[in-house]
C-alpha atoms as a PDB file:
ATOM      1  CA  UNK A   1     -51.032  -0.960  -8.632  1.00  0.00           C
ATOM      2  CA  UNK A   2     -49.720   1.069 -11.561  1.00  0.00           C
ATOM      3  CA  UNK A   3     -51.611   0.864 -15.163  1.00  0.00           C
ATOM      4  CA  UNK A   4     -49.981  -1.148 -17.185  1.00  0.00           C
ATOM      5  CA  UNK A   5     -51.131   1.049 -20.289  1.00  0.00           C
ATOM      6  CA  UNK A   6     -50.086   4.578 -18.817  1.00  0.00           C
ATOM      7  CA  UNK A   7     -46.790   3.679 -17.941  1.00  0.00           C
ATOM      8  CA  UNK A   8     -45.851   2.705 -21.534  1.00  0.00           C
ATOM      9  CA  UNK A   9     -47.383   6.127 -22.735  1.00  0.00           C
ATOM     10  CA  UNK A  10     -45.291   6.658 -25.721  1.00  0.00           C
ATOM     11  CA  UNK A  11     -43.959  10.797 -26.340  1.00  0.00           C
ATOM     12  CA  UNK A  12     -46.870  13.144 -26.776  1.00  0.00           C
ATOM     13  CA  UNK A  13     -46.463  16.249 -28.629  1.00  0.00           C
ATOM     14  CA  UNK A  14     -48.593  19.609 -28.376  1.00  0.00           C
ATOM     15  CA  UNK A  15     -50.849  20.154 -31.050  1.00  0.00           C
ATOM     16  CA  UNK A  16     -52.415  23.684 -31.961  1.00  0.00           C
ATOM     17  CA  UNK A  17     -55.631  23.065 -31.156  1.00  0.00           C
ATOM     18  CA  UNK A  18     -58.176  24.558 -29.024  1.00  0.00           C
ATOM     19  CA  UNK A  19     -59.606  21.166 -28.090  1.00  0.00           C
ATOM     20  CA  UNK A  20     -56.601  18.706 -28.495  1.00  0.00           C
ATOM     21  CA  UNK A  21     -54.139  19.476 -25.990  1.00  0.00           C
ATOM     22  CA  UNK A  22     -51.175  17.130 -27.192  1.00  0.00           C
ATOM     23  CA  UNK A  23     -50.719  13.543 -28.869  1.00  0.00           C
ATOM     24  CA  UNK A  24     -48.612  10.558 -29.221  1.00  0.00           C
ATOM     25  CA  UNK A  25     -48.899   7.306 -30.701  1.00  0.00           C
ATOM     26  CA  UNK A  26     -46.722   3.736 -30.472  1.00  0.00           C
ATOM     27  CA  UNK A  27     -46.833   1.948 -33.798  1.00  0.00           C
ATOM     28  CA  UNK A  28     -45.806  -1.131 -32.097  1.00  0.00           C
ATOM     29  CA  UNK A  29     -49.128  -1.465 -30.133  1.00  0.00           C
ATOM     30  CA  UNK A  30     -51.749   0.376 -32.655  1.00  0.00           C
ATOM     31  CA  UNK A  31     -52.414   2.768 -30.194  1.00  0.00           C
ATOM     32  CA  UNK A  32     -53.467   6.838 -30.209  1.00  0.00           C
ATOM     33  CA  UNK A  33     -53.113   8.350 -27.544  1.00  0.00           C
ATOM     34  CA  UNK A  34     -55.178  11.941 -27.130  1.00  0.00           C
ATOM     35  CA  UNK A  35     -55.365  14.864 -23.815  1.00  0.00           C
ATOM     36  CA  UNK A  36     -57.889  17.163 -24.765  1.00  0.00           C
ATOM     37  CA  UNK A  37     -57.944  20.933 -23.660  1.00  0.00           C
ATOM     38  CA  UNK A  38     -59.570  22.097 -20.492  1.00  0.00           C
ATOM     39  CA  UNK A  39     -60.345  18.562 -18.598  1.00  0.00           C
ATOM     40  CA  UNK A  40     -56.698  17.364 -19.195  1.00  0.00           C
ATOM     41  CA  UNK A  41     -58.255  13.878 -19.381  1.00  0.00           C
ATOM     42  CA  UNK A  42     -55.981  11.480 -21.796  1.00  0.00           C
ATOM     43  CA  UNK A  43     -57.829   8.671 -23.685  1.00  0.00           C
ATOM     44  CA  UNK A  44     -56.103   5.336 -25.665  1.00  0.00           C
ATOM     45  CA  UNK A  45     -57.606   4.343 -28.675  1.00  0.00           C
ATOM     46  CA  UNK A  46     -56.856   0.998 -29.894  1.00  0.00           C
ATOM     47  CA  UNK A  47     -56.308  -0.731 -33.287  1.00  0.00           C
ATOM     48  CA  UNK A  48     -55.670   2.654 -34.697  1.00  0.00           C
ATOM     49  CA  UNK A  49     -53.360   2.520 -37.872  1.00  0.00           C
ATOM     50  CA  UNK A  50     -50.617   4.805 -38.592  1.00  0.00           C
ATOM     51  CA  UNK A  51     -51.734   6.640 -41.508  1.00  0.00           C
ATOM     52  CA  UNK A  52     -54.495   7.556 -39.429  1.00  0.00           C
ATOM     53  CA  UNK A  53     -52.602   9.120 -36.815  1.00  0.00           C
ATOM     54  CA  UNK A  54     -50.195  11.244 -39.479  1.00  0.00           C
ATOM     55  CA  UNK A  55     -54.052  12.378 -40.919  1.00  0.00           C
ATOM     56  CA  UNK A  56     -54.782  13.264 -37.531  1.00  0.00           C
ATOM     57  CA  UNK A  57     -51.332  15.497 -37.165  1.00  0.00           C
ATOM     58  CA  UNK A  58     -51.635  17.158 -40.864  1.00  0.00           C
ATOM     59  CA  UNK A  59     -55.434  18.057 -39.952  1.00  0.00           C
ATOM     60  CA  UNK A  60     -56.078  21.545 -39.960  1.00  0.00           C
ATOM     61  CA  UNK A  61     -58.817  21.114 -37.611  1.00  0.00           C
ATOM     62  CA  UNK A  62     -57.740  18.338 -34.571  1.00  0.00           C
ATOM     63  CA  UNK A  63     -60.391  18.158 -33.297  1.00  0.00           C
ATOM     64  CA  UNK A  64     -63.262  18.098 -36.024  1.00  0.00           C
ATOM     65  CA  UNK A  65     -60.870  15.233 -37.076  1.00  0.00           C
ATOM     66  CA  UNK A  66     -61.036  13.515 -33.728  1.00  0.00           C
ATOM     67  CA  UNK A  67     -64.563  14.134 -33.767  1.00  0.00           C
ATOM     68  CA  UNK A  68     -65.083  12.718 -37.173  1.00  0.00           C
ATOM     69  CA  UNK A  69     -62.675  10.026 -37.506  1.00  0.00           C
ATOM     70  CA  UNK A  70     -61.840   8.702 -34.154  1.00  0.00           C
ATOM     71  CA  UNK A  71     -64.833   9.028 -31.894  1.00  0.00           C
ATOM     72  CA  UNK A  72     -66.810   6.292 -32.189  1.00  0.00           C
ATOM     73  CA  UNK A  73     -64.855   4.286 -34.877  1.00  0.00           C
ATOM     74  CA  UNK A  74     -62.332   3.202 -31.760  1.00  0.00           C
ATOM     75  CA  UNK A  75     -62.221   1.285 -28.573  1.00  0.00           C
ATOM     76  CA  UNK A  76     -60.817   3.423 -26.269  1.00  0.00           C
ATOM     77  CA  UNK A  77     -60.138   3.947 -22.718  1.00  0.00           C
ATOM     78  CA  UNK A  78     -59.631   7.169 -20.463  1.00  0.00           C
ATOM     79  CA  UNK A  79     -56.432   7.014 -18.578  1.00  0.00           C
END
């Protein structure tokens, strides 16, 4: 049975990062999605506004950001 969530995944887009592979986020559901570097594994985080995910693009670190703002301030999932 195909996930329902991973077969809506919106665009993502490569970031330069060295722990953020690429991102992508539907502002019709709320929801970030984030591949990370080295495992490939893609996460959804949920109820996750829009200004949040534009902070997350302008950051000059990604990942300190994800680290800081995301992690742990989300409901996510691994895809």
């Amino acid at each position: 049975m195909p996930d329902p969530v991973a077969s809506r995944l919106p665009l993502l887009r490569r970031v330069e990062s060295s722990s953020v592979d690429a991102v992508g986020y539907d502002p019709s559901t709320r929801r970030l999605y984030i591949r990370f570097v080295g495992s490939g594994r893609a996460y959804v985080y949920y109820d996750v506004g829009q200004s949040v995910f534009d902070d997350l693009i302008s950051a000059d670190s990604k990942g300190r950001f994800v680290n800081s703002e995301i992690k742990g301030a989300y409901q996510y999932r691994r895809l």
